[in-house]
PDB file of N, CA and C in Angstrom:
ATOM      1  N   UNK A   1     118.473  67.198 108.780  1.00  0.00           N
ATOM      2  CA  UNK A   1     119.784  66.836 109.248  1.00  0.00           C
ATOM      3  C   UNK A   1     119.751  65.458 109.897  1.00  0.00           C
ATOM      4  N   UNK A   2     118.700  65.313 110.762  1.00  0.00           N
ATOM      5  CA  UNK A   2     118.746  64.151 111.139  1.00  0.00           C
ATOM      6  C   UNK A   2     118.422  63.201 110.484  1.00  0.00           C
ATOM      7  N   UNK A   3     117.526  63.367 109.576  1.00  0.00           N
ATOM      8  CA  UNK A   3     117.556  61.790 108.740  1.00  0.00           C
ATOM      9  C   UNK A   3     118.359  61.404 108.142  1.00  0.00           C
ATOM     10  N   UNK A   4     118.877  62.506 107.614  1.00  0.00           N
ATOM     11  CA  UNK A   4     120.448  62.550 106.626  1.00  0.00           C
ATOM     12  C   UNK A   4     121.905  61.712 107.638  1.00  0.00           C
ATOM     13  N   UNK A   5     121.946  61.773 108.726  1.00  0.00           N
ATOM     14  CA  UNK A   5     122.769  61.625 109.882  1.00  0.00           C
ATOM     15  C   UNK A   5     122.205  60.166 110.178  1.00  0.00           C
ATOM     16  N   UNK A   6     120.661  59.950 110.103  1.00  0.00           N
ATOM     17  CA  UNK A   6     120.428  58.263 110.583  1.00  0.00           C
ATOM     18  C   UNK A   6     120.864  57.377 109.593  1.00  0.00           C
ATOM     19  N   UNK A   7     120.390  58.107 108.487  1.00  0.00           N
ATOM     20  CA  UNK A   7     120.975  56.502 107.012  1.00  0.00           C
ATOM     21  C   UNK A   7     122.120  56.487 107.243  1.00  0.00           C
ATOM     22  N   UNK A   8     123.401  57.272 107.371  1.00  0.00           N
ATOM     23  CA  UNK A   8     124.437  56.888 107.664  1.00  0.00           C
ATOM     24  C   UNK A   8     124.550  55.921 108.456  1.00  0.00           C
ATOM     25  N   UNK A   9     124.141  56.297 109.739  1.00  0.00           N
ATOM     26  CA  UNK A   9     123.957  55.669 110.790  1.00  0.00           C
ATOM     27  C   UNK A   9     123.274  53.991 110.780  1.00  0.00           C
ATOM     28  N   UNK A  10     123.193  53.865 109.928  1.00  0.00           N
ATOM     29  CA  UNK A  10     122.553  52.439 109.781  1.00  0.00           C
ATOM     30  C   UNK A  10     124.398  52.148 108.625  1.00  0.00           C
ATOM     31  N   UNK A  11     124.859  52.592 108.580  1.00  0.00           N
ATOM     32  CA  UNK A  11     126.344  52.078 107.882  1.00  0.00           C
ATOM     33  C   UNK A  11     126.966  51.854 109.313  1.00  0.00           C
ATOM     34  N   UNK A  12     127.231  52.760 109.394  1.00  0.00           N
ATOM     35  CA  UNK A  12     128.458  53.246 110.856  1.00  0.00           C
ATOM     36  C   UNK A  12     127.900  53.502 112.050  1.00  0.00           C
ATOM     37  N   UNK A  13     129.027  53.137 113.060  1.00  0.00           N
ATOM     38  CA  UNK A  13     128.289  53.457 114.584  1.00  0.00           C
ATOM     39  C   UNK A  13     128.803  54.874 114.669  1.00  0.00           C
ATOM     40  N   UNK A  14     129.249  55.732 114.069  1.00  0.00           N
ATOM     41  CA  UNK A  14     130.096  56.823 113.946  1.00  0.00           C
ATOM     42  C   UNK A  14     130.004  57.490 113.014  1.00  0.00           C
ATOM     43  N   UNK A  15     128.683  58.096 112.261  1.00  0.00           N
ATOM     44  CA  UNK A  15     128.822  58.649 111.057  1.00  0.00           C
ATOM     45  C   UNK A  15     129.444  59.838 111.070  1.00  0.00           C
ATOM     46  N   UNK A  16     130.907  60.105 109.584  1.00  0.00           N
ATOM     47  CA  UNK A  16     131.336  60.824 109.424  1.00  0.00           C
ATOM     48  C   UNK A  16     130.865  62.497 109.734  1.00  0.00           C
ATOM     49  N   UNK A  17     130.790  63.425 110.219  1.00  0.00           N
ATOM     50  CA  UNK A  17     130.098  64.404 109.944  1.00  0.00           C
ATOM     51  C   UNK A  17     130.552  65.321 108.348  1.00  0.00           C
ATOM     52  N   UNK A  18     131.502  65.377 108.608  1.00  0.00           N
ATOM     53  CA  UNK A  18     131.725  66.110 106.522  1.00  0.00           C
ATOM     54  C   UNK A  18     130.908  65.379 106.041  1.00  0.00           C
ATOM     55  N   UNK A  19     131.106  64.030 105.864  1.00  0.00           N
ATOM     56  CA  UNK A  19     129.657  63.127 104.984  1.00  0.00           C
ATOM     57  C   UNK A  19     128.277  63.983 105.361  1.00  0.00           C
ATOM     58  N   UNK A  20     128.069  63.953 106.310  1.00  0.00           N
ATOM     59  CA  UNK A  20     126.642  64.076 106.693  1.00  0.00           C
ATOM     60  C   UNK A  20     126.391  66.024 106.219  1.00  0.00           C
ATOM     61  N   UNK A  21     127.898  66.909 106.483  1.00  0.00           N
ATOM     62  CA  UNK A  21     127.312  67.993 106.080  1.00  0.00           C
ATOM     63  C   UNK A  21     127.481  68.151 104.541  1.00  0.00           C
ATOM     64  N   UNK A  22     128.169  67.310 103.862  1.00  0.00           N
ATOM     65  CA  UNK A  22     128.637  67.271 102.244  1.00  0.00           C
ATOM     66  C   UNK A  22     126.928  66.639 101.987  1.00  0.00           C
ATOM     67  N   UNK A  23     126.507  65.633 102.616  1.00  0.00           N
ATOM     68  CA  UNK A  23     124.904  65.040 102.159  1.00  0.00           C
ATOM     69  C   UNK A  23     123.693  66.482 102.522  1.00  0.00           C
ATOM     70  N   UNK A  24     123.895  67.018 103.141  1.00  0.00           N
ATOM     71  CA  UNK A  24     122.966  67.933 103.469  1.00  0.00           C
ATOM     72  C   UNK A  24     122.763  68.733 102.650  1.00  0.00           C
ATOM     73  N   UNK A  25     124.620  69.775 102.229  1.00  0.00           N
ATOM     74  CA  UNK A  25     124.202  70.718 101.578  1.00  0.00           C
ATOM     75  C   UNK A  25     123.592  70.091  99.883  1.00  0.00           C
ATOM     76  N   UNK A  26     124.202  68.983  99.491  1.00  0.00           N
ATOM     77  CA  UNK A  26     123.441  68.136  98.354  1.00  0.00           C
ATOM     78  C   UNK A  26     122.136  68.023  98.157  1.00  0.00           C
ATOM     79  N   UNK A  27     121.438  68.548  99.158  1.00  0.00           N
ATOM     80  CA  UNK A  27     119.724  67.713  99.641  1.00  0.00           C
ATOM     81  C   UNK A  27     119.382  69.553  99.464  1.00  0.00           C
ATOM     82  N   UNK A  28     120.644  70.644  99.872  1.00  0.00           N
ATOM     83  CA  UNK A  28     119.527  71.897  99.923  1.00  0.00           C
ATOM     84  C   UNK A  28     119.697  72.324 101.387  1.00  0.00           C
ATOM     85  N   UNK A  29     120.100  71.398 102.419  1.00  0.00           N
ATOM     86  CA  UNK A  29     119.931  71.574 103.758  1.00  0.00           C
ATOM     87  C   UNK A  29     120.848  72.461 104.321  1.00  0.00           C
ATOM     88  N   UNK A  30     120.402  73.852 105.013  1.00  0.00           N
ATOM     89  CA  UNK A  30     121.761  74.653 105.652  1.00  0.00           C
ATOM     90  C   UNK A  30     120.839  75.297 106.726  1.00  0.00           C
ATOM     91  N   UNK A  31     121.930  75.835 107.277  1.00  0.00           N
ATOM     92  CA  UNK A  31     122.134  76.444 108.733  1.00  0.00           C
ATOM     93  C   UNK A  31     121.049  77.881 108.791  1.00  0.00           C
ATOM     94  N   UNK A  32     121.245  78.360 109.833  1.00  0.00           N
ATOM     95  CA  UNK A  32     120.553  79.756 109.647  1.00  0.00           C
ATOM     96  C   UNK A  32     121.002  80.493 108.484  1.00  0.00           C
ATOM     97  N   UNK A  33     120.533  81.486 108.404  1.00  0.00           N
ATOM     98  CA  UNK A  33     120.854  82.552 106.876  1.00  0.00           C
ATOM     99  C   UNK A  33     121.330  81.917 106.030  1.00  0.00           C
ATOM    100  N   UNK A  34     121.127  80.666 105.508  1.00  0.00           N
ATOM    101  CA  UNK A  34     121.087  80.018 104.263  1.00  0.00           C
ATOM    102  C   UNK A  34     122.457  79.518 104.238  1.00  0.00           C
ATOM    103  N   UNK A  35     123.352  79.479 105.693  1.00  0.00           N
ATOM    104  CA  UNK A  35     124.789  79.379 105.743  1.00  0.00           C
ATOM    105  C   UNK A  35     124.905  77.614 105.556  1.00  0.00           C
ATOM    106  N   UNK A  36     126.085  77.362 104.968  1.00  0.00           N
ATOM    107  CA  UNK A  36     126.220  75.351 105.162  1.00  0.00           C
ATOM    108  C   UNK A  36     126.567  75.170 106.567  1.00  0.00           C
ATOM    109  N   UNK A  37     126.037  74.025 106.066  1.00  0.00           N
ATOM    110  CA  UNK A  37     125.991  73.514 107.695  1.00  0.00           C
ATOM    111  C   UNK A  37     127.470  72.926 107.699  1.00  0.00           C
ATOM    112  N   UNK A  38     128.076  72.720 109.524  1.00  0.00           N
ATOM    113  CA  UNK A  38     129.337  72.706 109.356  1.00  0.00           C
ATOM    114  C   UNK A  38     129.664  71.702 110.019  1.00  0.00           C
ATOM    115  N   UNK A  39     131.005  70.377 110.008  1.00  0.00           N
ATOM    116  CA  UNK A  39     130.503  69.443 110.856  1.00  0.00           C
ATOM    117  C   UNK A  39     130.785  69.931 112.628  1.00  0.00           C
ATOM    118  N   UNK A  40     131.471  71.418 113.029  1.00  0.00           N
ATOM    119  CA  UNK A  40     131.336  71.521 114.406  1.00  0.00           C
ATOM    120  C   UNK A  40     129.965  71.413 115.218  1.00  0.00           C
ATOM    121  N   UNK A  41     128.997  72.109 113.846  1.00  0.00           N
ATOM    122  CA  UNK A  41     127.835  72.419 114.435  1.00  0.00           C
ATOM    123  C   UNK A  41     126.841  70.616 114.659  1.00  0.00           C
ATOM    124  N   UNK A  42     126.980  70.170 113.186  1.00  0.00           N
ATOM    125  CA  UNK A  42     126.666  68.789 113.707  1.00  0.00           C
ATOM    126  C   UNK A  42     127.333  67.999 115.081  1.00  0.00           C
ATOM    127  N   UNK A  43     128.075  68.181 115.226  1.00  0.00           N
ATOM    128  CA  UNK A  43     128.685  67.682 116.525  1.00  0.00           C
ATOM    129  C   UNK A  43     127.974  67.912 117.634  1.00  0.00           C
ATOM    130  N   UNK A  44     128.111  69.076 117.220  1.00  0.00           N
ATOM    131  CA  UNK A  44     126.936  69.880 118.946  1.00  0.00           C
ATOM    132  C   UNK A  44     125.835  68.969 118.788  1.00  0.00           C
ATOM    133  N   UNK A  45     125.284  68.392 117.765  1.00  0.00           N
ATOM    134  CA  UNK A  45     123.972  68.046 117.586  1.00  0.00           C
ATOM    135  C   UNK A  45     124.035  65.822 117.711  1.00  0.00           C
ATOM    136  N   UNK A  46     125.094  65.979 117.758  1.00  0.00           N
ATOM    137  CA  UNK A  46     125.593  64.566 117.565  1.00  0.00           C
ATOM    138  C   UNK A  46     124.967  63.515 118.744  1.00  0.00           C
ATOM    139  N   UNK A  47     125.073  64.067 120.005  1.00  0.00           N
ATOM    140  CA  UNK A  47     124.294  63.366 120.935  1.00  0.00           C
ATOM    141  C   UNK A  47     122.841  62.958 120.993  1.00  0.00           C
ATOM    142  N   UNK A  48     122.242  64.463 120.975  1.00  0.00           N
ATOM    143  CA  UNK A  48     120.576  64.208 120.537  1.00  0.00           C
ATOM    144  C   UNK A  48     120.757  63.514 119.461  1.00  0.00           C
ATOM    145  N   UNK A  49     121.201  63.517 117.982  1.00  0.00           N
ATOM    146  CA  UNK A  49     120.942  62.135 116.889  1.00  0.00           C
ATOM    147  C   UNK A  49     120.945  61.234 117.494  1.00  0.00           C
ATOM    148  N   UNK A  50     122.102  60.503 118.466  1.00  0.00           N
ATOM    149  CA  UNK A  50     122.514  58.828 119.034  1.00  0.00           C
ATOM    150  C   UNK A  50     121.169  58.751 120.086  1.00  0.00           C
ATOM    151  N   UNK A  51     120.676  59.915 120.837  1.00  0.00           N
ATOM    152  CA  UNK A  51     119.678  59.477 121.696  1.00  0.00           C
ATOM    153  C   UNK A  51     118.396  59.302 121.117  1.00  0.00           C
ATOM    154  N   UNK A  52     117.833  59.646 120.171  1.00  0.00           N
ATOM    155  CA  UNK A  52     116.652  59.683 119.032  1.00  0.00           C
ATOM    156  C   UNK A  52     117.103  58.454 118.738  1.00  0.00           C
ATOM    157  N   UNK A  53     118.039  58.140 117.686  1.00  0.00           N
ATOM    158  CA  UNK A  53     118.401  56.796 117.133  1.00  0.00           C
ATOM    159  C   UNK A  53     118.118  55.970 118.411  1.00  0.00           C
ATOM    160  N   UNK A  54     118.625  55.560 119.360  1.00  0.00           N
ATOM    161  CA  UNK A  54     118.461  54.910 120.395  1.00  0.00           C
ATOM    162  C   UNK A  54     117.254  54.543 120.476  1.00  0.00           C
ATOM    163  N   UNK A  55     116.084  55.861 120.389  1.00  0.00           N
ATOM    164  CA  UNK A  55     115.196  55.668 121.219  1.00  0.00           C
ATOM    165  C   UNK A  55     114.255  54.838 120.091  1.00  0.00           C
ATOM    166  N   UNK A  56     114.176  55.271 118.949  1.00  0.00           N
ATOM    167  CA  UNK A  56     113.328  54.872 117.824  1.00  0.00           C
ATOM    168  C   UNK A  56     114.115  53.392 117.515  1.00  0.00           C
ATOM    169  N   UNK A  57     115.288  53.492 117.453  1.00  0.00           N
ATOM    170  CA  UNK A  57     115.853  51.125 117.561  1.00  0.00           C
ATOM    171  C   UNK A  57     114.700  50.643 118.369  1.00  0.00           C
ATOM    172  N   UNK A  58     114.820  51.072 119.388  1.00  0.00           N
ATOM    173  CA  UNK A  58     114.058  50.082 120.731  1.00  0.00           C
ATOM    174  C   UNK A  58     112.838  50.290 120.188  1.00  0.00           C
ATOM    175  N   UNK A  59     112.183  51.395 119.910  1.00  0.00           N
ATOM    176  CA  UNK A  59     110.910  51.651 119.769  1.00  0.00           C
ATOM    177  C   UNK A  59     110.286  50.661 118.747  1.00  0.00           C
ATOM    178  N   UNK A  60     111.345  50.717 117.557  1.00  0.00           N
ATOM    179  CA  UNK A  60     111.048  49.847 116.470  1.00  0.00           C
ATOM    180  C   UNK A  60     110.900  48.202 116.803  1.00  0.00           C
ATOM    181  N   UNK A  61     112.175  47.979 117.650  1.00  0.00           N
ATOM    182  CA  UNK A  61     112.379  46.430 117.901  1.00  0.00           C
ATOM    183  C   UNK A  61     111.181  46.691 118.692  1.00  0.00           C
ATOM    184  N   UNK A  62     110.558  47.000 119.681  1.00  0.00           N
ATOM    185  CA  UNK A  62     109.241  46.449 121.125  1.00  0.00           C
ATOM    186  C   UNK A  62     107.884  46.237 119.662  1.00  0.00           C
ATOM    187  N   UNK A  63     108.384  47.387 118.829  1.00  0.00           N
ATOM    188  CA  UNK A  63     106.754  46.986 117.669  1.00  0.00           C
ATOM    189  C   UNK A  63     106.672  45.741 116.998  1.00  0.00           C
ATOM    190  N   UNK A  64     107.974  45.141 116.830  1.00  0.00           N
ATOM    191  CA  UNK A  64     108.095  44.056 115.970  1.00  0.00           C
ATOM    192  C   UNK A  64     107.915  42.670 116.966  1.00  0.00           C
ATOM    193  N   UNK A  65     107.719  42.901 118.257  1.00  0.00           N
ATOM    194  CA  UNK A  65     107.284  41.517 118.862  1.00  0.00           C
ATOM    195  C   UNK A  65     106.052  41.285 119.290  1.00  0.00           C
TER     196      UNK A  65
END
């Protein structure tokens, strides 16, 4: 989910979530009991993505100097 949620994220500061759960179930990717994933549930999950993303930008930019 989350990698699926970062490539967006390198488009938009705001990736769609239908995109991201329409890309998932495409990839195979679902919820418990094999359910699709839904974009409420990405939402819940939406913060931890921006704080990961956050953390791995910086992480990336401090490697590159």
């Amino acid at each position: 989910m989350y990698n699926i949620w970062a490539e967006q994220r390198v488009r938009s500061d705001a990736p769609a979530l239908d995109a991201v759960a329409q890309d998932c179930a495409a990839q195979g990717i679902t919820a418990q009991y094999n359910k699709p994933l839904k974009a409420d549930y990405l939402a819940e999950q939406a913060v931890d993505f921006e704080r990961r993303w956050q953390t791995l930008v910086r992480h990336h930019a401090d490697a590159q100097q």
